[in-house]
PDB file of N, CA and C in Angstrom:
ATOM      1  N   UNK A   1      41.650 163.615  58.209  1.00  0.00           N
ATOM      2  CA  UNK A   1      42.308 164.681  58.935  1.00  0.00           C
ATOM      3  C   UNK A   1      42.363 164.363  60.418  1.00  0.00           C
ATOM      4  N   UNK A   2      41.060 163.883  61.062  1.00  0.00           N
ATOM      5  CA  UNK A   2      41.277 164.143  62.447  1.00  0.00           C
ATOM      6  C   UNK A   2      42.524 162.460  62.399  1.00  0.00           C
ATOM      7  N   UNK A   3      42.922 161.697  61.591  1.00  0.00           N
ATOM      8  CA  UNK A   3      43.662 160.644  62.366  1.00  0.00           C
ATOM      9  C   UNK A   3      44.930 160.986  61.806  1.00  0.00           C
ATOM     10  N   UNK A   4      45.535 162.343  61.345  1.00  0.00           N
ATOM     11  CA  UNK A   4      46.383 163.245  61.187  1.00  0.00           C
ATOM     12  C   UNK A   4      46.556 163.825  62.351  1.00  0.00           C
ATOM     13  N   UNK A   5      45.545 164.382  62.995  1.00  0.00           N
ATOM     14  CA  UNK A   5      45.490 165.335  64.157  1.00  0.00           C
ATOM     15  C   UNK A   5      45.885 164.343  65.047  1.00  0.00           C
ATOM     16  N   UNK A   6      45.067 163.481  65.214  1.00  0.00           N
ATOM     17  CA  UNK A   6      45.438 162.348  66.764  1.00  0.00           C
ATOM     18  C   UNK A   6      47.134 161.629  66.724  1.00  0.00           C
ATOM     19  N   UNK A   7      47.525 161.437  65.605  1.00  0.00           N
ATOM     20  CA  UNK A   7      48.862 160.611  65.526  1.00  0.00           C
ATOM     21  C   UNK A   7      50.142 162.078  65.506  1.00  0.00           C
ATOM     22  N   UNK A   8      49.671 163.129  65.655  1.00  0.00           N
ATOM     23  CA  UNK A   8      50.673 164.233  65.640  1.00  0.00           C
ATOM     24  C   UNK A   8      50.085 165.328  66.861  1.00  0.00           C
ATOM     25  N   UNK A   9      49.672 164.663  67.549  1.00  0.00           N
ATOM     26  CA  UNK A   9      48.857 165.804  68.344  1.00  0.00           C
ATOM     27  C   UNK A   9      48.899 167.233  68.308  1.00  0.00           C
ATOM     28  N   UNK A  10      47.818 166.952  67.634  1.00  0.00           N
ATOM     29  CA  UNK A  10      47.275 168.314  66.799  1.00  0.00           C
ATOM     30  C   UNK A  10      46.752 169.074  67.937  1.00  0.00           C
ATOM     31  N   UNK A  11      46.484 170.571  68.125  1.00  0.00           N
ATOM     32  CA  UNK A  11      46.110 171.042  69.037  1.00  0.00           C
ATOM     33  C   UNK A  11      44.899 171.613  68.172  1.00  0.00           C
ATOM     34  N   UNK A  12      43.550 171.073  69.409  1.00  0.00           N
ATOM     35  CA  UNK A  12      42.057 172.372  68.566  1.00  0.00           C
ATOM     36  C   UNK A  12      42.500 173.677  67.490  1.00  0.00           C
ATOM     37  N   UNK A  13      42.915 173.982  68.408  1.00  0.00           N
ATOM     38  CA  UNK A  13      43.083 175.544  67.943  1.00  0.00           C
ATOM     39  C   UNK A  13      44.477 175.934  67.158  1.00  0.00           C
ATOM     40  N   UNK A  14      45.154 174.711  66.420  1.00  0.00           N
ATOM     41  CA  UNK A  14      45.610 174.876  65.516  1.00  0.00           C
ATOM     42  C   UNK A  14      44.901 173.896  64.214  1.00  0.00           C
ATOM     43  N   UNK A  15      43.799 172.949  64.384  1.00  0.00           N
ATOM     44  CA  UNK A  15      42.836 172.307  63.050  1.00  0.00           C
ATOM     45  C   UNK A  15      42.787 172.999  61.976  1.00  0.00           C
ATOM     46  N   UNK A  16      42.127 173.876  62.439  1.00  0.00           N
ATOM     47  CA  UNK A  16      41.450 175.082  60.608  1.00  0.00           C
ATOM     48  C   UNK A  16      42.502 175.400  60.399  1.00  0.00           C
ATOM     49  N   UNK A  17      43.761 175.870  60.998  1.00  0.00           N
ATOM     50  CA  UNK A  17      44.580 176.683  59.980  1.00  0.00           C
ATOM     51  C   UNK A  17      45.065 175.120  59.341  1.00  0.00           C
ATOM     52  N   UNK A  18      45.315 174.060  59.917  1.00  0.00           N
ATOM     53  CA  UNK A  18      46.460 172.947  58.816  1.00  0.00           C
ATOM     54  C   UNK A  18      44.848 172.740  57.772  1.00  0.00           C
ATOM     55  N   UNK A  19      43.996 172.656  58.007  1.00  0.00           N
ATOM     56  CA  UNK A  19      43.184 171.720  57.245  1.00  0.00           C
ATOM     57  C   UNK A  19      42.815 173.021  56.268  1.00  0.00           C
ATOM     58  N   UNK A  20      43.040 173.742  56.343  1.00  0.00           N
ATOM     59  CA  UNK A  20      42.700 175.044  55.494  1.00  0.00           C
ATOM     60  C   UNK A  20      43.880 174.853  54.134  1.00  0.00           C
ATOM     61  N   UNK A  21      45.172 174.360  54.491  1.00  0.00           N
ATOM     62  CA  UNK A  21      46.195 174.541  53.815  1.00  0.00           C
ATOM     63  C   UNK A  21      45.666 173.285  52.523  1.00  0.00           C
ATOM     64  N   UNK A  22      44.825 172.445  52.806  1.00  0.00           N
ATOM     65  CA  UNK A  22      44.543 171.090  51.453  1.00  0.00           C
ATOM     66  C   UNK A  22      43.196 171.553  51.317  1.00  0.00           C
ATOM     67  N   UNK A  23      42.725 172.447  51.073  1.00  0.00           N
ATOM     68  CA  UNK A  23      41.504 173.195  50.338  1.00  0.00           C
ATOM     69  C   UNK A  23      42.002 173.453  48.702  1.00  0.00           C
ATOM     70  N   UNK A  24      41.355 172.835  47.908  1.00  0.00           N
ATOM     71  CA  UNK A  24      41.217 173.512  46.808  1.00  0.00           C
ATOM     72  C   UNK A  24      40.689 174.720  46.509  1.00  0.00           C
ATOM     73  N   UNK A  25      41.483 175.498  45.659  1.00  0.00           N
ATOM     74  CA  UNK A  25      41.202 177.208  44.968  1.00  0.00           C
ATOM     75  C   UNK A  25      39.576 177.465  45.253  1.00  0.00           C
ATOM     76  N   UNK A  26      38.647 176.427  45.035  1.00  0.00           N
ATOM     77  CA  UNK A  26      37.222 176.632  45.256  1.00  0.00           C
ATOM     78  C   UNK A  26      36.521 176.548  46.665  1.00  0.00           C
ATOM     79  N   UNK A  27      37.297 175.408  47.344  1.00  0.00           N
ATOM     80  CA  UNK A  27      36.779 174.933  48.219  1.00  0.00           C
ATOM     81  C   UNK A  27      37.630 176.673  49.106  1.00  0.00           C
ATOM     82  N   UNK A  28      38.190 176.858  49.542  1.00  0.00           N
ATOM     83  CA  UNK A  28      39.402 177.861  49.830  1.00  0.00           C
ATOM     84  C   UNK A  28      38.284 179.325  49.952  1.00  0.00           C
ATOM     85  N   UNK A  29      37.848 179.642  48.652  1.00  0.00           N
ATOM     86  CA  UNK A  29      37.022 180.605  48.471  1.00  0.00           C
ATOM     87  C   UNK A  29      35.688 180.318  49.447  1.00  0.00           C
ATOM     88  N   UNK A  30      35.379 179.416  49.491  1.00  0.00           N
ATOM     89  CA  UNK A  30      33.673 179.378  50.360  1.00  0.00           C
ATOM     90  C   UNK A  30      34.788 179.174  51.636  1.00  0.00           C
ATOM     91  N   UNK A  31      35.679 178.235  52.070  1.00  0.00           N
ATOM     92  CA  UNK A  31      36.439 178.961  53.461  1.00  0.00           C
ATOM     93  C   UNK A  31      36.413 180.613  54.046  1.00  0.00           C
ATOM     94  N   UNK A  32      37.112 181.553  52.787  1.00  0.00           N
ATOM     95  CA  UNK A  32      36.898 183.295  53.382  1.00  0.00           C
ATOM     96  C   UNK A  32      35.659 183.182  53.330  1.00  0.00           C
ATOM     97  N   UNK A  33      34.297 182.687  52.548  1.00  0.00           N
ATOM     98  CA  UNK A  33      33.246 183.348  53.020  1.00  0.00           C
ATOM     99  C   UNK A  33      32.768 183.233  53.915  1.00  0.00           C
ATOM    100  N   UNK A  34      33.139 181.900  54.271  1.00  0.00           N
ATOM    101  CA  UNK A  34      32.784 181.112  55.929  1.00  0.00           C
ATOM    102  C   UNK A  34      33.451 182.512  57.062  1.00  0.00           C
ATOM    103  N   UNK A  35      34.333 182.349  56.517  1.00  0.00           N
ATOM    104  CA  UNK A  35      35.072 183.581  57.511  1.00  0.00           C
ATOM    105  C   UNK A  35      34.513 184.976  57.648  1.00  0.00           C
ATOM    106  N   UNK A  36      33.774 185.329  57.030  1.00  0.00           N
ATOM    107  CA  UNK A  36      33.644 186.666  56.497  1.00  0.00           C
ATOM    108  C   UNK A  36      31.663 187.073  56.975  1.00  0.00           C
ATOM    109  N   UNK A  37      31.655 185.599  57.446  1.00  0.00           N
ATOM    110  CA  UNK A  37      30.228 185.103  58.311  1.00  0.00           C
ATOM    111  C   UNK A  37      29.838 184.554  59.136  1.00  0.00           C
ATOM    112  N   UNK A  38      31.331 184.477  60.083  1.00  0.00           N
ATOM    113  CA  UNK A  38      31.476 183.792  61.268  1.00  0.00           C
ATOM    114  C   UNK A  38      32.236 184.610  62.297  1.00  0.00           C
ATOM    115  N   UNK A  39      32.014 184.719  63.470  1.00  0.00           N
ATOM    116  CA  UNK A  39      33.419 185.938  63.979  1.00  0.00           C
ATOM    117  C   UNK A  39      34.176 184.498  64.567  1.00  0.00           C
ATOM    118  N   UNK A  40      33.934 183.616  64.822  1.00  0.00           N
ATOM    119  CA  UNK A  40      35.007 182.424  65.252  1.00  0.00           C
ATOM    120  C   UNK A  40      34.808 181.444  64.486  1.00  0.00           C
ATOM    121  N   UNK A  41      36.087 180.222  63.993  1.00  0.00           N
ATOM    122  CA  UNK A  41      35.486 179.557  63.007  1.00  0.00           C
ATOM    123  C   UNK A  41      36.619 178.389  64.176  1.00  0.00           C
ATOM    124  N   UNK A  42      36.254 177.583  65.074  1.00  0.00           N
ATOM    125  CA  UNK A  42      36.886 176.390  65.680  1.00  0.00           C
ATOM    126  C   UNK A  42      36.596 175.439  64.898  1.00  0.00           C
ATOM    127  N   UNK A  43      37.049 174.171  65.339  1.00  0.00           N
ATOM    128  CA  UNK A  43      37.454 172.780  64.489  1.00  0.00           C
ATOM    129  C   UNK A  43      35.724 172.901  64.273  1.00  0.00           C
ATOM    130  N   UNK A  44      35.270 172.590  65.292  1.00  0.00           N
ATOM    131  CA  UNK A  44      33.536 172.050  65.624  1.00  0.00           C
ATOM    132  C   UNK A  44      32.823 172.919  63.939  1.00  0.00           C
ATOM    133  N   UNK A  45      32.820 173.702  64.378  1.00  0.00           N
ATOM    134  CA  UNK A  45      32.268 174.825  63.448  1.00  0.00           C
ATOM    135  C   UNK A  45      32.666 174.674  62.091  1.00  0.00           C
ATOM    136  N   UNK A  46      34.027 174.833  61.952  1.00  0.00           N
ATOM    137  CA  UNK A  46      34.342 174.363  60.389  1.00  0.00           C
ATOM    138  C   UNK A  46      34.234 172.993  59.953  1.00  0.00           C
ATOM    139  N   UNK A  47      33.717 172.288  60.861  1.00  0.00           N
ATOM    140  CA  UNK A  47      33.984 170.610  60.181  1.00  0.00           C
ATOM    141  C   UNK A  47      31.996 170.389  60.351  1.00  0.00           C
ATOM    142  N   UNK A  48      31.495 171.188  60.997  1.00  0.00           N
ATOM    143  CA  UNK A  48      29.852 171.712  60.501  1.00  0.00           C
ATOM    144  C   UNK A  48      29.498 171.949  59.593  1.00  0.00           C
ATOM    145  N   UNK A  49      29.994 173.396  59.373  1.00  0.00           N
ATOM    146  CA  UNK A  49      29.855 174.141  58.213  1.00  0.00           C
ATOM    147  C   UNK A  49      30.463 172.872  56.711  1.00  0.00           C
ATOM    148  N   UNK A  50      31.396 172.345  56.766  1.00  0.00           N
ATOM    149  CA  UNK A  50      32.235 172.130  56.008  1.00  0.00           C
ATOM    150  C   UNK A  50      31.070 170.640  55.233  1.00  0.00           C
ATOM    151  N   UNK A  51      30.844 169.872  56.220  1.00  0.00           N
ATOM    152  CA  UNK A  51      29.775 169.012  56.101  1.00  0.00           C
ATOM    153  C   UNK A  51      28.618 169.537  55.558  1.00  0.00           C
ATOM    154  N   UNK A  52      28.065 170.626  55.959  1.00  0.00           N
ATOM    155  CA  UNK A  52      26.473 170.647  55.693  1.00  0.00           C
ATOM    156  C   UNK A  52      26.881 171.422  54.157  1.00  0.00           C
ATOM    157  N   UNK A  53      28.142 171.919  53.532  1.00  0.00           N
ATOM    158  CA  UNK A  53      28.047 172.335  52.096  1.00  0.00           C
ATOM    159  C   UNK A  53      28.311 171.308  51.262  1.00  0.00           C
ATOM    160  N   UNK A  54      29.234 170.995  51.258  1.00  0.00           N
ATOM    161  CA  UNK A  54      30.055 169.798  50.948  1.00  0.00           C
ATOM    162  C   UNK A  54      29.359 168.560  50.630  1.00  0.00           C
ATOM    163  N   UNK A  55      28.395 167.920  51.783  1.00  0.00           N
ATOM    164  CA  UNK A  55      28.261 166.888  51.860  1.00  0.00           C
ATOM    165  C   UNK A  55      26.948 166.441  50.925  1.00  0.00           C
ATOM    166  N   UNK A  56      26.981 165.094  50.187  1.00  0.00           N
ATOM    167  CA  UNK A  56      26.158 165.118  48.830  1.00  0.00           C
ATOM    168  C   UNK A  56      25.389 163.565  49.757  1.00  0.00           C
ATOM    169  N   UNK A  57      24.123 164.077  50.579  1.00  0.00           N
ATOM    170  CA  UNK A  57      23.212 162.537  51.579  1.00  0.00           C
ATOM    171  C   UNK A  57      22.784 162.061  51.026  1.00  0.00           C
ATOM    172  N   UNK A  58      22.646 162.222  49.222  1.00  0.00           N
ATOM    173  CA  UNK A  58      22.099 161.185  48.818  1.00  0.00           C
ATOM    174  C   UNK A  58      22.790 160.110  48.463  1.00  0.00           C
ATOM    175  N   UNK A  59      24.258 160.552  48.287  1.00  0.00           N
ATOM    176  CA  UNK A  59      25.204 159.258  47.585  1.00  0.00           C
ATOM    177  C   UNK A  59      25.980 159.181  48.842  1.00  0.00           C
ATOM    178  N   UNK A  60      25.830 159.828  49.945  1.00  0.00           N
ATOM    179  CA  UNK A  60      26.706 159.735  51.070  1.00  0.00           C
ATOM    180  C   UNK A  60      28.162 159.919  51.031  1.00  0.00           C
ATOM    181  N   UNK A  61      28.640 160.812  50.355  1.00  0.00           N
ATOM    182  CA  UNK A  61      29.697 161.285  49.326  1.00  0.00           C
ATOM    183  C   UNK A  61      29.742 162.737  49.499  1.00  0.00           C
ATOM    184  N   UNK A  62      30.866 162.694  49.778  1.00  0.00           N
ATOM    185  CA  UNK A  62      31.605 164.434  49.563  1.00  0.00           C
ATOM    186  C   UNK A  62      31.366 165.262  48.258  1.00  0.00           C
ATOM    187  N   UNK A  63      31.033 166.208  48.142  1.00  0.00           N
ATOM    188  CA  UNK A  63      31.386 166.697  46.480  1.00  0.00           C
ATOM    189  C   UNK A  63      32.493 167.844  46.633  1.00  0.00           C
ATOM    190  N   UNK A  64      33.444 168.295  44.914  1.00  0.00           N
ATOM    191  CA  UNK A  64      34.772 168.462  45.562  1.00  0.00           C
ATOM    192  C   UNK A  64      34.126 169.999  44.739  1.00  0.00           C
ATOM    193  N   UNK A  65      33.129 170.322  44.313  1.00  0.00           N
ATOM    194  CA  UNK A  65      32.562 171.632  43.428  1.00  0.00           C
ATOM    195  C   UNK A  65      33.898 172.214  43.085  1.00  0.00           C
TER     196      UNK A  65
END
Protein backbone atom coordinates (compact mmCIF):
# COMPACT_ATOMS: atom_id res chain seq x y z
CA UNK A 1 0.00 0.00 0.00
CA UNK A 2 2.29 2.68 1.12
CA UNK A 3 4.29 2.20 -2.58
CA UNK A 4 0.64 2.78 -3.95
CA UNK A 5 0.47 5.85 -1.83
CA UNK A 6 4.06 7.23 -2.80
CA UNK A 7 3.73 6.58 -6.77
CA UNK A 8 0.10 8.38 -6.70
CA UNK A 9 0.59 10.77 -4.03
CA UNK A 10 -1.56 9.72 -1.70
CA UNK A 11 -2.46 12.25 0.86
CA UNK A 12 -2.27 11.05 4.97
CA UNK A 13 -5.55 11.81 5.43
CA UNK A 14 -6.93 10.17 2.59
CA UNK A 15 -4.81 6.30 3.54
CA UNK A 16 -7.63 4.58 5.70
CA UNK A 17 -10.37 5.46 3.59
CA UNK A 18 -8.44 3.78 0.09
CA UNK A 19 -6.88 1.00 2.21
CA UNK A 20 -10.19 0.34 3.92
CA UNK A 21 -11.76 -0.29 0.39
CA UNK A 22 -9.27 -4.01 -0.03
CA UNK A 23 -10.37 -5.24 3.46
CA UNK A 24 -12.01 -8.40 3.40
CA UNK A 25 -15.84 -8.88 4.85
CA UNK A 26 -13.78 -9.99 8.13
CA UNK A 27 -10.97 -8.00 8.14
CA UNK A 28 -13.69 -4.83 7.37
CA UNK A 29 -15.66 -5.89 10.54
CA UNK A 30 -12.63 -5.58 13.17
CA UNK A 31 -12.00 -2.10 10.95
CA UNK A 32 -15.80 -0.64 12.51
CA UNK A 33 -14.66 -2.04 15.70
CA UNK A 34 -11.41 -0.28 15.47
CA UNK A 35 -13.64 2.61 14.79
CA UNK A 36 -16.11 2.26 17.31
CA UNK A 37 -12.79 2.38 19.85
CA UNK A 38 -10.93 4.99 18.54
CA UNK A 39 -12.29 8.69 18.16
CA UNK A 40 -9.42 9.18 15.33
CA UNK A 41 -8.15 6.39 13.31
CA UNK A 42 -4.92 8.20 10.98
CA UNK A 43 -2.63 6.14 8.68
CA UNK A 44 -0.11 5.76 11.95
CA UNK A 45 -2.86 4.31 14.05
CA UNK A 46 -4.51 2.03 11.61
CA UNK A 47 -1.35 0.53 10.19
CA UNK A 48 -0.61 -0.06 14.37
CA UNK A 49 -3.59 -1.33 15.18
CA UNK A 50 -3.71 -3.25 11.88
CA UNK A 51 -0.18 -4.90 12.64
CA UNK A 52 -0.50 -5.73 16.24
CA UNK A 53 -3.98 -7.95 15.15
CA UNK A 54 -3.09 -9.20 12.08
CA UNK A 55 0.37 -9.85 12.46
CA UNK A 56 1.34 -13.77 13.11
CA UNK A 57 5.72 -13.00 14.89
CA UNK A 58 6.10 -16.25 14.89
CA UNK A 59 6.04 -17.05 11.12
CA UNK A 60 6.55 -13.31 10.47
CA UNK A 61 3.44 -13.49 8.31
CA UNK A 62 0.22 -11.70 8.09
CA UNK A 63 -2.87 -13.81 8.92
CA UNK A 64 -5.96 -13.06 6.62
CA UNK A 65 -8.68 -14.62 9.73
Amino acid sequence: MEQFFNLNNVKNTQKVCIATLYLEPNQFVWYQWLCSHKQIITWAIFMEELTTHYEDTKNNTFLAN
